[in-house]
C-alpha atoms as a PDB file:
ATOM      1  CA  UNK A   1       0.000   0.000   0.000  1.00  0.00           C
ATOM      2  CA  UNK A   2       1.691   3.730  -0.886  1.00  0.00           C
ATOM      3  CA  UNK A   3       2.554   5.191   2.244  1.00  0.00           C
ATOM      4  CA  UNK A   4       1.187   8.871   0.960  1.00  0.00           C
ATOM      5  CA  UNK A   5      -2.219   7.496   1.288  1.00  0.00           C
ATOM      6  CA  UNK A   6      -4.280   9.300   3.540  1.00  0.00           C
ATOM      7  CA  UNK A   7      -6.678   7.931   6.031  1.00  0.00           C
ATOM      8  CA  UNK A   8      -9.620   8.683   4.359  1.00  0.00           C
ATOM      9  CA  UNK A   9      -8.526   6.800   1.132  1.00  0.00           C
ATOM     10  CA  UNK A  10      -7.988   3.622   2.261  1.00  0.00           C
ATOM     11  CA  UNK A  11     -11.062   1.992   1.823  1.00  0.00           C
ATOM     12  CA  UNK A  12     -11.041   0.316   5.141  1.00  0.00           C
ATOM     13  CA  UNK A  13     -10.678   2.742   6.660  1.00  0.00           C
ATOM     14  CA  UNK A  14     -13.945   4.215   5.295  1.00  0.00           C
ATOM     15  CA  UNK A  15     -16.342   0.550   5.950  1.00  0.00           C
ATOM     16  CA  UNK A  16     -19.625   1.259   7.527  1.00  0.00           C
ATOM     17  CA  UNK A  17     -18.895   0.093  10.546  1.00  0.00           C
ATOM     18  CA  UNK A  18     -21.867  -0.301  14.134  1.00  0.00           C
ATOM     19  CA  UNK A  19     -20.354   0.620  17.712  1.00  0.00           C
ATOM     20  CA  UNK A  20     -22.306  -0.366  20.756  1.00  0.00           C
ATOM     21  CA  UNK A  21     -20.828   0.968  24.081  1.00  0.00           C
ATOM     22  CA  UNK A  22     -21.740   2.061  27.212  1.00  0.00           C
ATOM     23  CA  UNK A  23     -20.582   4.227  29.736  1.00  0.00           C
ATOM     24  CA  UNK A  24     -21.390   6.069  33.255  1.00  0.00           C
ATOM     25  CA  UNK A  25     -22.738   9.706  33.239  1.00  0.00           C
ATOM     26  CA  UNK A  26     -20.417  11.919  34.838  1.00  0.00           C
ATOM     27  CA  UNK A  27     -22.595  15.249  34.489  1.00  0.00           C
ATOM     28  CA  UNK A  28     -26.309  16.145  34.896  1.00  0.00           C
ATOM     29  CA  UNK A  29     -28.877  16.639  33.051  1.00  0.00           C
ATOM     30  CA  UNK A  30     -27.971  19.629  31.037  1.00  0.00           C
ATOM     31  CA  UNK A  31     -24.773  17.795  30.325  1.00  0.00           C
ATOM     32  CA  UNK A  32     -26.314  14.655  28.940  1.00  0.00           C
ATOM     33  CA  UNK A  33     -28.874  17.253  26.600  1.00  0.00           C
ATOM     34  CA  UNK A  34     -25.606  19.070  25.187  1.00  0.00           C
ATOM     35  CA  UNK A  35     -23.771  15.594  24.711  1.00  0.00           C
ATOM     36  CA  UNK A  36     -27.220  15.098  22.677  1.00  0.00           C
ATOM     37  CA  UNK A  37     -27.072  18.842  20.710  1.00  0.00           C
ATOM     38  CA  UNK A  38     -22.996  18.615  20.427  1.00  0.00           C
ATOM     39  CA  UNK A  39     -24.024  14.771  18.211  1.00  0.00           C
ATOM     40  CA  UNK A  40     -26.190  16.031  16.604  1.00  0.00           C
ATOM     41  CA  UNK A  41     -25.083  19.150  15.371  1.00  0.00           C
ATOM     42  CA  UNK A  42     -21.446  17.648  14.711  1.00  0.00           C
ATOM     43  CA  UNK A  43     -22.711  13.992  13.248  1.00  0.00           C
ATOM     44  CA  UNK A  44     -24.130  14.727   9.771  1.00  0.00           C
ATOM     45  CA  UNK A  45     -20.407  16.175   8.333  1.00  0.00           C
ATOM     46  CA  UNK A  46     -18.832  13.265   9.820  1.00  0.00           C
ATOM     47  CA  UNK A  47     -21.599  10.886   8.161  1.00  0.00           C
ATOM     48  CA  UNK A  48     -21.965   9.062  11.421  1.00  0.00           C
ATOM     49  CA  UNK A  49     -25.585   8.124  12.854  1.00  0.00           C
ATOM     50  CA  UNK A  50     -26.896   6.677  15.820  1.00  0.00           C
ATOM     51  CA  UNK A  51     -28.790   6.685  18.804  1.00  0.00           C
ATOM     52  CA  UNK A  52     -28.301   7.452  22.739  1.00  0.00           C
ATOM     53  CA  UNK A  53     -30.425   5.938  25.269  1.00  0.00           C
ATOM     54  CA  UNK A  54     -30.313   7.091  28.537  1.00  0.00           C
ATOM     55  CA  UNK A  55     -31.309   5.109  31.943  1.00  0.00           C
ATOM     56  CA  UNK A  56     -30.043   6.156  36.155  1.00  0.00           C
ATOM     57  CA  UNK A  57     -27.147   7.779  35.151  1.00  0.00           C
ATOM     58  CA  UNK A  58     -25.863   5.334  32.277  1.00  0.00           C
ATOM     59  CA  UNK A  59     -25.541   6.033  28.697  1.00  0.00           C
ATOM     60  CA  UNK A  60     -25.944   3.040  26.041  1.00  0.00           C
ATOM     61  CA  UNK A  61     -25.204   4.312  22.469  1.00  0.00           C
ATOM     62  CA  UNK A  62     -25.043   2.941  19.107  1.00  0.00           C
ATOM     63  CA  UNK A  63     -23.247   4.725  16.455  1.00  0.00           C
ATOM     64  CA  UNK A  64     -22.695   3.824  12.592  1.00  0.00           C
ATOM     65  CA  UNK A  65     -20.932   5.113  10.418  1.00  0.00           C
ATOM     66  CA  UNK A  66     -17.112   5.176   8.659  1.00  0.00           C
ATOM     67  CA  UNK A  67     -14.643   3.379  10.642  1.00  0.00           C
ATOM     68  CA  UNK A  68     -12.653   6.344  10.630  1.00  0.00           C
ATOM     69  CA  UNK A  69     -15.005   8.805  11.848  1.00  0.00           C
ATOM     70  CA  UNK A  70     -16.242   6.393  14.736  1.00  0.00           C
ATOM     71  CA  UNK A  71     -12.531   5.794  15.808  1.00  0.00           C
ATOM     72  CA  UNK A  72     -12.105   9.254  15.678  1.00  0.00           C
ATOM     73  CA  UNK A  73     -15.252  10.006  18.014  1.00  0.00           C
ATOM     74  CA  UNK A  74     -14.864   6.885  19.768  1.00  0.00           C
ATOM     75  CA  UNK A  75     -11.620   8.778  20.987  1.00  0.00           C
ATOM     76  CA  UNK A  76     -12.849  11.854  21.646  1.00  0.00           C
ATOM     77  CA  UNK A  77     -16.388  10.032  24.351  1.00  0.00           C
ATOM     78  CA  UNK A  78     -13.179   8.227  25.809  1.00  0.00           C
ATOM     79  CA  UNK A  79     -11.297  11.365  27.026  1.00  0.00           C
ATOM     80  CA  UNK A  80     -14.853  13.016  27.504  1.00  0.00           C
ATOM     81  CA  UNK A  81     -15.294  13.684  31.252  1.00  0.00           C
ATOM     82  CA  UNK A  82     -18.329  13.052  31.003  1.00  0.00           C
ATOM     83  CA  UNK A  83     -18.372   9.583  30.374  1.00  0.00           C
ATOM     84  CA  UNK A  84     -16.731   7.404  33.047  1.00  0.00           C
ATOM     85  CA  UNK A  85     -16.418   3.421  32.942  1.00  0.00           C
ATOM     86  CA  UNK A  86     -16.675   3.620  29.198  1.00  0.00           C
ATOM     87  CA  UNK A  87     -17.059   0.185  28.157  1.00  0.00           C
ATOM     88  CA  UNK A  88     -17.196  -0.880  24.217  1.00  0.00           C
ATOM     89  CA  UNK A  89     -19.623  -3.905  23.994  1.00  0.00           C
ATOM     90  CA  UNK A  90     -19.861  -4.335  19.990  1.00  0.00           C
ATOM     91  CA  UNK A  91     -18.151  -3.622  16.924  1.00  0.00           C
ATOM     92  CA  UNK A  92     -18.677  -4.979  13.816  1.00  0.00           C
ATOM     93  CA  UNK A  93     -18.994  -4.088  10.168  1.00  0.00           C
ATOM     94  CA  UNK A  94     -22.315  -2.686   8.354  1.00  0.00           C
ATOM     95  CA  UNK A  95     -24.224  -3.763   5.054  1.00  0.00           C
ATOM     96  CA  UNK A  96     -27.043  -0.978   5.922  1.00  0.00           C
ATOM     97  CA  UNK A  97     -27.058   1.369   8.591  1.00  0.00           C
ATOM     98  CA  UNK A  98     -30.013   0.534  11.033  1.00  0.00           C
ATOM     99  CA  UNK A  99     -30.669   4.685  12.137  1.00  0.00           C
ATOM    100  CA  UNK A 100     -29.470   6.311   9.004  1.00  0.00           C
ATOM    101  CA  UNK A 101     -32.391   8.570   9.734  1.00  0.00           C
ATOM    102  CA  UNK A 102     -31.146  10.341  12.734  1.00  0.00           C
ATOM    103  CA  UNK A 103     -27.620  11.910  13.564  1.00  0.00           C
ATOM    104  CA  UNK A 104     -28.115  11.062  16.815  1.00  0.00           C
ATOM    105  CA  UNK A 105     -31.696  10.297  18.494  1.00  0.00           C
ATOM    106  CA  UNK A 106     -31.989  10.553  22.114  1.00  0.00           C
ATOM    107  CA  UNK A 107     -34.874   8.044  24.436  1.00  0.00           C
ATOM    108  CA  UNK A 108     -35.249   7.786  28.095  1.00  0.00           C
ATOM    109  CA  UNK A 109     -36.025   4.393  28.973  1.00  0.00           C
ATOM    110  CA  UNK A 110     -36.654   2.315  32.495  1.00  0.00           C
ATOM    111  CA  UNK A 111     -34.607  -0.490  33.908  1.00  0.00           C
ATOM    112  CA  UNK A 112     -36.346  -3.572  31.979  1.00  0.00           C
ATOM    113  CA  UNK A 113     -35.697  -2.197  28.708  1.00  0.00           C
ATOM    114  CA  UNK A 114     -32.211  -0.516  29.419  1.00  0.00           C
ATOM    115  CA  UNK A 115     -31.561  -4.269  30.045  1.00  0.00           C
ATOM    116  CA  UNK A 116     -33.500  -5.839  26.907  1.00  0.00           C
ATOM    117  CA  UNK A 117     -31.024  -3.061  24.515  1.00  0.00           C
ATOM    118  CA  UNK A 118     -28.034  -3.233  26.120  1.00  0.00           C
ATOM    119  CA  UNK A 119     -28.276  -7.164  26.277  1.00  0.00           C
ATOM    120  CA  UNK A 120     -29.652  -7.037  22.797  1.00  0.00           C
ATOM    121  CA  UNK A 121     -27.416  -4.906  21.210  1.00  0.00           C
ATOM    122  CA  UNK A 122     -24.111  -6.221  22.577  1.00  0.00           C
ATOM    123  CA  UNK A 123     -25.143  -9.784  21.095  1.00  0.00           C
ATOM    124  CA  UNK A 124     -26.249  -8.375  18.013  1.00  0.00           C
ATOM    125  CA  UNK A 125     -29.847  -9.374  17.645  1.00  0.00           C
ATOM    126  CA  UNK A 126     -31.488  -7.561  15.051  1.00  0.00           C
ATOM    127  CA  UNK A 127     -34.997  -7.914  16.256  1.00  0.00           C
ATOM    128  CA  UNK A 128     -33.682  -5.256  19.553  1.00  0.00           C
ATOM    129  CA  UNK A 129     -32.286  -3.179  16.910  1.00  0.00           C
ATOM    130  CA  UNK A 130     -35.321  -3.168  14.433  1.00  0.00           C
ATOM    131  CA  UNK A 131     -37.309  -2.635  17.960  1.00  0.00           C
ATOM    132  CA  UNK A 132     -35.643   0.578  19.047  1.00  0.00           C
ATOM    133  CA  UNK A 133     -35.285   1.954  15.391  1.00  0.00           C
ATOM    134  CA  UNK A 134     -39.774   1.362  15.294  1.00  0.00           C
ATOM    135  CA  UNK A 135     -40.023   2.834  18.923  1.00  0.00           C
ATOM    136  CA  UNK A 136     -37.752   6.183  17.454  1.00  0.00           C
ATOM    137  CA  UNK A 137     -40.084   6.487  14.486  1.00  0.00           C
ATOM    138  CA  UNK A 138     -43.116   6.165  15.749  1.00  0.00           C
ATOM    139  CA  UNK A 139     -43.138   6.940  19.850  1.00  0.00           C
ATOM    140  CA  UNK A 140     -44.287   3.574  20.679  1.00  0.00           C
ATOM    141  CA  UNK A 141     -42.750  -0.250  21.670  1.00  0.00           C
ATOM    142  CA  UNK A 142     -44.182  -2.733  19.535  1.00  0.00           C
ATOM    143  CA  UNK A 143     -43.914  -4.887  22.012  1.00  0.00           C
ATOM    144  CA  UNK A 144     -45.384  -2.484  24.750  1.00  0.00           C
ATOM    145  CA  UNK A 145     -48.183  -4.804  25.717  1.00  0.00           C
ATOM    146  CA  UNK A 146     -46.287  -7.994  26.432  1.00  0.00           C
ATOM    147  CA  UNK A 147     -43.438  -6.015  27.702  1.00  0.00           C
ATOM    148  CA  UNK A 148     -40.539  -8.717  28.063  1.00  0.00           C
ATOM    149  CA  UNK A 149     -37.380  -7.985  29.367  1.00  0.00           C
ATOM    150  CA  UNK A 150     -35.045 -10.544  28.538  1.00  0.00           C
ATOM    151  CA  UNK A 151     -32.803 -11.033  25.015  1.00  0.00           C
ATOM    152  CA  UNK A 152     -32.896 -14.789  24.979  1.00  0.00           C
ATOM    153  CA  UNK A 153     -30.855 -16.572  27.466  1.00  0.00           C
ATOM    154  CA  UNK A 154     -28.912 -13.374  28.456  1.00  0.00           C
ATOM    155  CA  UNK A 155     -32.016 -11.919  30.743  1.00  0.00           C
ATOM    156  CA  UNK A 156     -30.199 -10.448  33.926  1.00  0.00           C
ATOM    157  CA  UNK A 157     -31.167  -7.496  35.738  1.00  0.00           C
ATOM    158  CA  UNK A 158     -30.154  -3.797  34.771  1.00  0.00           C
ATOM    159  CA  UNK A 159     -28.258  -3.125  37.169  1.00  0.00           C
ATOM    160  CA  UNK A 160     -26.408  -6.465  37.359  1.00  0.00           C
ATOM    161  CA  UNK A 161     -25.807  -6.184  33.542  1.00  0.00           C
ATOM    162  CA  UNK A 162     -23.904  -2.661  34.439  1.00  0.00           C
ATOM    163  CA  UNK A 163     -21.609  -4.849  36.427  1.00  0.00           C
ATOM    164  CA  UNK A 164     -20.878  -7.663  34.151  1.00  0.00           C
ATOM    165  CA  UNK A 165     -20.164  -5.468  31.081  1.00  0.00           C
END
């Protein structure tokens, strides 16, 4: 590979990549809302999309988009003091963004579905994905009437998921 070729060229460096991590809020509320502006005022030049759920104090976010963009910002939520026990839980490569509709999307949820997404998410099922993208777009869980809180065999509390991840 030429040695002159910038980061942005290489082509790997540009695969649609999906990050999952989750960290600690380390500010209040008016923190986490301009954590929420800053995304999604900055996002759209840097092509990267996602969403940011919030639950107690803990942030679980899911961001898509080039691989170097999100190891760029990835960098930059790391160093953030904001964030504390920053924790990556999934990485893997995209076909088709799942919130290419939203820079960045913020929802409030309680302790049974915090655990459903971040259990979800981190093992990639698609159905928790496809279920948050349909709650964002339309205000509503699908599954809101039969609320179940576990991802397969992986149901564990919230707040004993925060410790295992």
């Amino acid at each position: 590979m030429n040695s002159s070729m910038s980061e942005v060229d290489n082509p790997i460096n540009n695969e649609l990549i999906q990050v999952v991590y989750r960290s600690r809020s380390n500010t209040d509320e008016a923190g986490e809302k301009s954590i929420l502006e800053a995304s999604r005022r900055n996002n759209p030049s840097r092509s990267v999309s996602g969403v940011l759920v919030f639950h107690a104090g803990w942030f679980l976010q899911v961001l898509e988009g080039p691989a170097h963009e999100i190891r760029n910002l990835l960098a930059v939520i790391q160093s953030d003091p904001r964030h504390v026990d920053f924790l990556v839980l999934r990485l893997t490569s995209l076909d088709v963004r799942y919130y290419d509709e939203w820079s960045m999307v913020g929802v409030t949820v309680d302790a049974d579905r915090f655990a459903t997404l971040i259990t979800g998410l981190m093992y990639g099922r698609s159905e928790v994905a496809q279920l948050l993208r349909e709650f964002i777009a339309g205000g509503r869980w699908r599954d809101a009437d039969r609320h179940v809180t576990q991802a397969g065999s992986q149901a564990v509390a919230a707040s004993e998921l925060l410790t295992l991840v």
